[in-house]
N, C-alpha and C. Protein backbone atom coordinates (compact mmCIF):
# COMPACT_ATOMS: atom_id res chain seq x y z
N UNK A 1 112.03 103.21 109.37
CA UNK A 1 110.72 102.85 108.89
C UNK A 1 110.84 101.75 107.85
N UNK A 2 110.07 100.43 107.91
CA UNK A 2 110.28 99.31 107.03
C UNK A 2 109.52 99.66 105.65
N UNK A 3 109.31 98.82 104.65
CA UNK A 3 108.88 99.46 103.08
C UNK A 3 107.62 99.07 103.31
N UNK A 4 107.00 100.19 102.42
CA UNK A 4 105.55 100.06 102.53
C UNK A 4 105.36 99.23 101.15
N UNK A 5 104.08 99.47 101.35
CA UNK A 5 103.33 98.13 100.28
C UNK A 5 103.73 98.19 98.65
N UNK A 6 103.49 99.87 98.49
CA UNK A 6 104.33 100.06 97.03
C UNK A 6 105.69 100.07 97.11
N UNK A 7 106.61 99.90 97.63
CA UNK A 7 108.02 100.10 97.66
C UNK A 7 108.13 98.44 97.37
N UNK A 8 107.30 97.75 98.48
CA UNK A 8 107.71 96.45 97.85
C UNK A 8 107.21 95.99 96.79
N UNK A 9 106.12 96.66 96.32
CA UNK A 9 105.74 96.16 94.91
C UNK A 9 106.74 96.52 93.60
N UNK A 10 107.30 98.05 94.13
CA UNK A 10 108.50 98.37 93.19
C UNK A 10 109.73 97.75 93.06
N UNK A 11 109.70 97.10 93.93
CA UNK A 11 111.38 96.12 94.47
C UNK A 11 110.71 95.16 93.81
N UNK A 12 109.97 94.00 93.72
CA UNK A 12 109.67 93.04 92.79
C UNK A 12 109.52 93.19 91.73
N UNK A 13 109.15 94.45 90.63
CA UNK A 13 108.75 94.72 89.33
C UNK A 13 110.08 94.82 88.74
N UNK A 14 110.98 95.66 89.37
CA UNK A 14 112.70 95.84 89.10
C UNK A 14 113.15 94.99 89.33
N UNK A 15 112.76 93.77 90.09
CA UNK A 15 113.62 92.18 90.12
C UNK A 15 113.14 91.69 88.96
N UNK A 16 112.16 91.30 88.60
CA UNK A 16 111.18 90.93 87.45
C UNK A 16 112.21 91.50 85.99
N UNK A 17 111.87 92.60 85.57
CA UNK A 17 112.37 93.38 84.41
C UNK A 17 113.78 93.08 84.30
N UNK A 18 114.71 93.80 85.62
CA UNK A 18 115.94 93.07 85.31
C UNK A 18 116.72 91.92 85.09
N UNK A 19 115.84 90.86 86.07
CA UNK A 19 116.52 89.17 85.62
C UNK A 19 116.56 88.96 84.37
N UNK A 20 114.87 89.24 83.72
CA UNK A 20 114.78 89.02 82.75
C UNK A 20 115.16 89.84 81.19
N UNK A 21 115.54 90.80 81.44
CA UNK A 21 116.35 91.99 80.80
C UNK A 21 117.70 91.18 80.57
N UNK A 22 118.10 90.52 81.71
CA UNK A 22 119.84 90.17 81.86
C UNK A 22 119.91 89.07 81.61
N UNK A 23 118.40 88.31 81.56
CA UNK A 23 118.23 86.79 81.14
C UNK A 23 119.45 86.26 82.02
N UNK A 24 119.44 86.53 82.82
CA UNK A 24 120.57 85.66 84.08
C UNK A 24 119.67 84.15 84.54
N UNK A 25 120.99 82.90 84.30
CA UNK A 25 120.47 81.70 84.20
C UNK A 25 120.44 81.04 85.46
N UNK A 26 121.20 81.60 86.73
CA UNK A 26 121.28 81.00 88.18
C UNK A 26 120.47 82.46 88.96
N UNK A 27 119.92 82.02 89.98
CA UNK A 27 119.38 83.11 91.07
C UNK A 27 120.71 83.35 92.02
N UNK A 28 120.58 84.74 92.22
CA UNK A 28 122.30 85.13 92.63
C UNK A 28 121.59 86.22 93.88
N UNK A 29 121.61 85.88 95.01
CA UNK A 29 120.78 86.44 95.88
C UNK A 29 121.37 88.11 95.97
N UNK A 30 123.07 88.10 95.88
CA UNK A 30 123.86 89.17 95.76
C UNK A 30 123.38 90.05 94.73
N UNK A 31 123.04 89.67 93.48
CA UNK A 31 122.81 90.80 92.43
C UNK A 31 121.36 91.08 92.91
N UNK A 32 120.27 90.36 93.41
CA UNK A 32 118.88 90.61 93.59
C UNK A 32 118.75 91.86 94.62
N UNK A 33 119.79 91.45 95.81
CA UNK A 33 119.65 92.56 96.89
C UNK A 33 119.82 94.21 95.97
N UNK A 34 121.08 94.12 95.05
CA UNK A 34 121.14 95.37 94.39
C UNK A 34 120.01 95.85 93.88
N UNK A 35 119.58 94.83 93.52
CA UNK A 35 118.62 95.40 92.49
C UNK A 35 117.15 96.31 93.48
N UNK A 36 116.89 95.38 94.38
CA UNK A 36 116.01 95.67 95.43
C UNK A 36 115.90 96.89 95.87
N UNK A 37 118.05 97.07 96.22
CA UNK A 37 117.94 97.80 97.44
C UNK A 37 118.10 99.37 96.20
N UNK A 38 118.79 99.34 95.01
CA UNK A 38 118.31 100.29 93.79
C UNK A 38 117.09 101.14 93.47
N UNK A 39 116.25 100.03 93.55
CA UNK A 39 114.92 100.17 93.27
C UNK A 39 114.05 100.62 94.34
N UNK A 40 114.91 101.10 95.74
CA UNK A 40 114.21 101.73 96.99
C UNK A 40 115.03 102.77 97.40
N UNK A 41 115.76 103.23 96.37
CA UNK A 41 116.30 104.59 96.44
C UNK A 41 117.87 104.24 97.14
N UNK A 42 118.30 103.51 97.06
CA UNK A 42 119.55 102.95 98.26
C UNK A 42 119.44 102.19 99.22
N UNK A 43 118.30 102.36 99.86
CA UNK A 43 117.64 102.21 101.53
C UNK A 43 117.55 100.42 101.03
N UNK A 44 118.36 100.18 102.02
CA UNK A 44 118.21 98.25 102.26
C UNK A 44 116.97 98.02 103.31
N UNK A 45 115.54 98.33 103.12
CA UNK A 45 114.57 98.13 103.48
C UNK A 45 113.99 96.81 103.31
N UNK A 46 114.41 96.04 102.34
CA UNK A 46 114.13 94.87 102.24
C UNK A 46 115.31 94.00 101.93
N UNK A 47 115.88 92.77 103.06
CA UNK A 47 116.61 91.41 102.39
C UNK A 47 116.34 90.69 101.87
N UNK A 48 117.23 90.01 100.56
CA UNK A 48 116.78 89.15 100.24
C UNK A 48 117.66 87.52 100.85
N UNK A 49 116.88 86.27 100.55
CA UNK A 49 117.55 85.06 101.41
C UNK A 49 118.33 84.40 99.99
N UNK A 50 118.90 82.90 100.34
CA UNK A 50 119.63 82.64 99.42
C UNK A 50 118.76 82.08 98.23
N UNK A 51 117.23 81.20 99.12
CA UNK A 51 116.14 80.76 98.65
C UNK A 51 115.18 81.51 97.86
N UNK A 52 115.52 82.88 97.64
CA UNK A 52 114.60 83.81 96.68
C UNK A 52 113.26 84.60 97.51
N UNK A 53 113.76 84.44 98.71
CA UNK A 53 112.56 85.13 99.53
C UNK A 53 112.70 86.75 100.16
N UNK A 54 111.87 87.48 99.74
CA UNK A 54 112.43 88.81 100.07
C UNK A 54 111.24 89.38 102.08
N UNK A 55 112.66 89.71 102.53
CA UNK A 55 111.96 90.04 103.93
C UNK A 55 111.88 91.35 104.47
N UNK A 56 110.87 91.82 105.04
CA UNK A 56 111.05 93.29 105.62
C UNK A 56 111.69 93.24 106.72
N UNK A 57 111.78 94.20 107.17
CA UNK A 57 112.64 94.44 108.43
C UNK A 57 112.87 93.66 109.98
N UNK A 58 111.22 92.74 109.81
CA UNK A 58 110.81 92.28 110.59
C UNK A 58 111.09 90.70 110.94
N UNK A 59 111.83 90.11 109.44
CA UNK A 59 112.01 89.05 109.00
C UNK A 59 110.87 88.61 108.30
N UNK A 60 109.83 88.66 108.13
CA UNK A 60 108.04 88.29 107.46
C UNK A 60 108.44 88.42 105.69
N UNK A 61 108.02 87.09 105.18
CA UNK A 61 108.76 87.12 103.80
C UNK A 61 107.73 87.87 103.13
N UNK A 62 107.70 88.87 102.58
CA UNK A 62 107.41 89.62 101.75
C UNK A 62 106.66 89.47 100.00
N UNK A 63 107.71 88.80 99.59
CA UNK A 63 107.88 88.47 98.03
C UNK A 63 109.00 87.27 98.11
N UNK A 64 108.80 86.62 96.71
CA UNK A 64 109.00 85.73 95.96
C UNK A 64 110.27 85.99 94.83
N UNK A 65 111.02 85.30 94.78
CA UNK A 65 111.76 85.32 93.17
C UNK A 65 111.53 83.97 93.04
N UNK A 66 111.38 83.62 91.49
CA UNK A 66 111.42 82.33 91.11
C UNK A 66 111.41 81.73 89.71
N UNK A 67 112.10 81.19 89.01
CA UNK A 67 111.96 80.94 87.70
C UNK A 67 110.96 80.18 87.24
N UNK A 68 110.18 80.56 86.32
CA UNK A 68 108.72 79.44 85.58
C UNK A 68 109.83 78.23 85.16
N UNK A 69 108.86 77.46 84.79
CA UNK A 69 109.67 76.44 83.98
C UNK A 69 109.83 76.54 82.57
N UNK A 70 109.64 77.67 81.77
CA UNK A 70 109.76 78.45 80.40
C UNK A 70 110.90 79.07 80.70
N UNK A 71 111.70 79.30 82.10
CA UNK A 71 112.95 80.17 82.29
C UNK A 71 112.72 81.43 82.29
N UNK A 72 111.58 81.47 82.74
CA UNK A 72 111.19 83.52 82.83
C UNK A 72 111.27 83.70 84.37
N UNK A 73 112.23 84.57 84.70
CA UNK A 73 111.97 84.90 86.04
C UNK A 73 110.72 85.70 86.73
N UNK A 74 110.03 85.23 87.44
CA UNK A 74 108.76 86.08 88.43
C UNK A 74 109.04 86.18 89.78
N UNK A 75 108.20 86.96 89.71
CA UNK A 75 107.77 87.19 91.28
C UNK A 75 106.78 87.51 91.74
N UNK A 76 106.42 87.06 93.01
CA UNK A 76 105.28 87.30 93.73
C UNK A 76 105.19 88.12 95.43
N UNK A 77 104.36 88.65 95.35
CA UNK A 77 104.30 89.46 96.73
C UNK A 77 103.69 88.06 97.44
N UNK A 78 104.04 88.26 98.89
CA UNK A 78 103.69 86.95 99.84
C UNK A 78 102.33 87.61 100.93
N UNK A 79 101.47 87.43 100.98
CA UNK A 79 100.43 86.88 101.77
C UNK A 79 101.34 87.15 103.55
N UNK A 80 100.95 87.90 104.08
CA UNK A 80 101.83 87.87 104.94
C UNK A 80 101.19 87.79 106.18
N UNK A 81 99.77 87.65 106.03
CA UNK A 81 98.91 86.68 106.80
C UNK A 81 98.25 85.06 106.59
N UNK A 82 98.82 85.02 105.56
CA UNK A 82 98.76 83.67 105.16
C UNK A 82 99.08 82.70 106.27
N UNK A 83 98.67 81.37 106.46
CA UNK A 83 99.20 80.52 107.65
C UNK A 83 100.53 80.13 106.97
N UNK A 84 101.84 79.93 107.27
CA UNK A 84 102.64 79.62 107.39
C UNK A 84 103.40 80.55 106.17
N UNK A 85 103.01 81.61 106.11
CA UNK A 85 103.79 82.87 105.50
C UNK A 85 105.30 83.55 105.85
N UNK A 86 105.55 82.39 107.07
CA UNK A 86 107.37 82.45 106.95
C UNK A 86 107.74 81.00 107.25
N UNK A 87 107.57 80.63 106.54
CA UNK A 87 108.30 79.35 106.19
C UNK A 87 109.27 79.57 105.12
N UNK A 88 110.14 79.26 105.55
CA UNK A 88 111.88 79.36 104.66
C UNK A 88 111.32 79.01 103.02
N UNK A 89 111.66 79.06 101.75
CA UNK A 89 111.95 79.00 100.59
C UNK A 89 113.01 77.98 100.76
N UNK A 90 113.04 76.53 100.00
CA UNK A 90 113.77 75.99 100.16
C UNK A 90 115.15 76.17 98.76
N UNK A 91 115.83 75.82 99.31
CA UNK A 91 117.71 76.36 98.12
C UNK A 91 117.78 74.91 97.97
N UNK A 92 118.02 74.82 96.52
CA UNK A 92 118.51 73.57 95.91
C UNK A 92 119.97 73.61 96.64
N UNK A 93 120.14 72.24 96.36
CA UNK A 93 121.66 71.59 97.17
C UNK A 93 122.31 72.24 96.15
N UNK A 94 123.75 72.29 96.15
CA UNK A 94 124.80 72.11 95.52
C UNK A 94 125.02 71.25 94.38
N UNK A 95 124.69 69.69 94.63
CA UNK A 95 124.74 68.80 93.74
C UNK A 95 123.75 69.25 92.76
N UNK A 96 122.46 69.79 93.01
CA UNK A 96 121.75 70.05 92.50
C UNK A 96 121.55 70.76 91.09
N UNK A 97 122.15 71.96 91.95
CA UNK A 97 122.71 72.76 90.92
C UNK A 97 123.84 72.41 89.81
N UNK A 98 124.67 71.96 90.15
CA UNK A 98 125.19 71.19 89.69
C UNK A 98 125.10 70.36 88.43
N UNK A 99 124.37 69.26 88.72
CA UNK A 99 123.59 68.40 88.00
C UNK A 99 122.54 69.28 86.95
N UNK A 100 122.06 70.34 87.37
CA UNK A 100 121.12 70.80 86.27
C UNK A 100 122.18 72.03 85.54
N UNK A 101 123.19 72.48 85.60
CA UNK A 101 124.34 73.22 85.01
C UNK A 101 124.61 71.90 83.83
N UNK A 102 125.43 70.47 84.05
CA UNK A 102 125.60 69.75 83.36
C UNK A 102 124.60 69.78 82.21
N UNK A 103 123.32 68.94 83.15
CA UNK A 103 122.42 68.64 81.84
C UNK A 103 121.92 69.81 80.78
N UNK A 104 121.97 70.91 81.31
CA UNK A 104 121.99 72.35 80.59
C UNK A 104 123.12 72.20 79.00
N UNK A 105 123.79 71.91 79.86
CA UNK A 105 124.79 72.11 78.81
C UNK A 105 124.59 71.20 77.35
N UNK A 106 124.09 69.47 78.49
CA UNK A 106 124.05 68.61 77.28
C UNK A 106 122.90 68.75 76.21
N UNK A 107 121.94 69.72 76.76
CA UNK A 107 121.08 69.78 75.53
C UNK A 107 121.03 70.30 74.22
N UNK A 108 120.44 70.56 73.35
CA UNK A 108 120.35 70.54 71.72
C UNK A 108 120.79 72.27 71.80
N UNK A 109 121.76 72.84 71.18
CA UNK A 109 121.34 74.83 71.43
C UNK A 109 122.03 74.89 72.36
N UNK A 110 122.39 74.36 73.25
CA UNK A 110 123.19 74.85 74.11
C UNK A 110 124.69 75.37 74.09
């Protein structure tokens, strides 16, 4: 049986609290699944992608992870009748990441 509507609302509130609990500075799709699959009693009822998109069983993206630009991690439940409600979450490149690790570093506090 795939997660019902509160299970996935509970799998996003426990992604939510913990990123930001752990103030973790990269999205790590590996620690998110834990947290997910934690927060649904064990049961891997929902995947998550590398892009921050969480899917039910069916593949249909579900929810959201995503950092504000204040660095607070959120999330959002997805519209799953929405028109184009599985369209991939796009993953920064490599360089990308990259490049914003550097400039991280070079700023004031860092």
């Amino acid at each position: 049986m795939g997660a019902t509507d509160v299970e996935i609302e509970r799998a996003l509130a426990a992604v939510t609290a913990t990123l930001n609990d752990q103030r973790l500075e990269e999205f790590d799709p590996g620690r998110v699944q834990e947290i997910v699959t934690e927060a649904l009693g064990g049961e891997e009822k929902l995947r998550v992608d590398p892009g921050g998109g969480l899917h039910d069983e069916t593949g249909t993206r579900v929810g959201a992870v995503r950092r504000s630009p204040s660095g607070e991690w959120i999330t959002e439940r997805q519209n799953d009748a929405a028109e184009r409600s599985d369209t991939a979450i796009p993953v920064a490149s490599e360089q990308q990441s990259k490049l914003g690790s550097l400039l991280g570093k070079l700023k004031p506090g860092s």
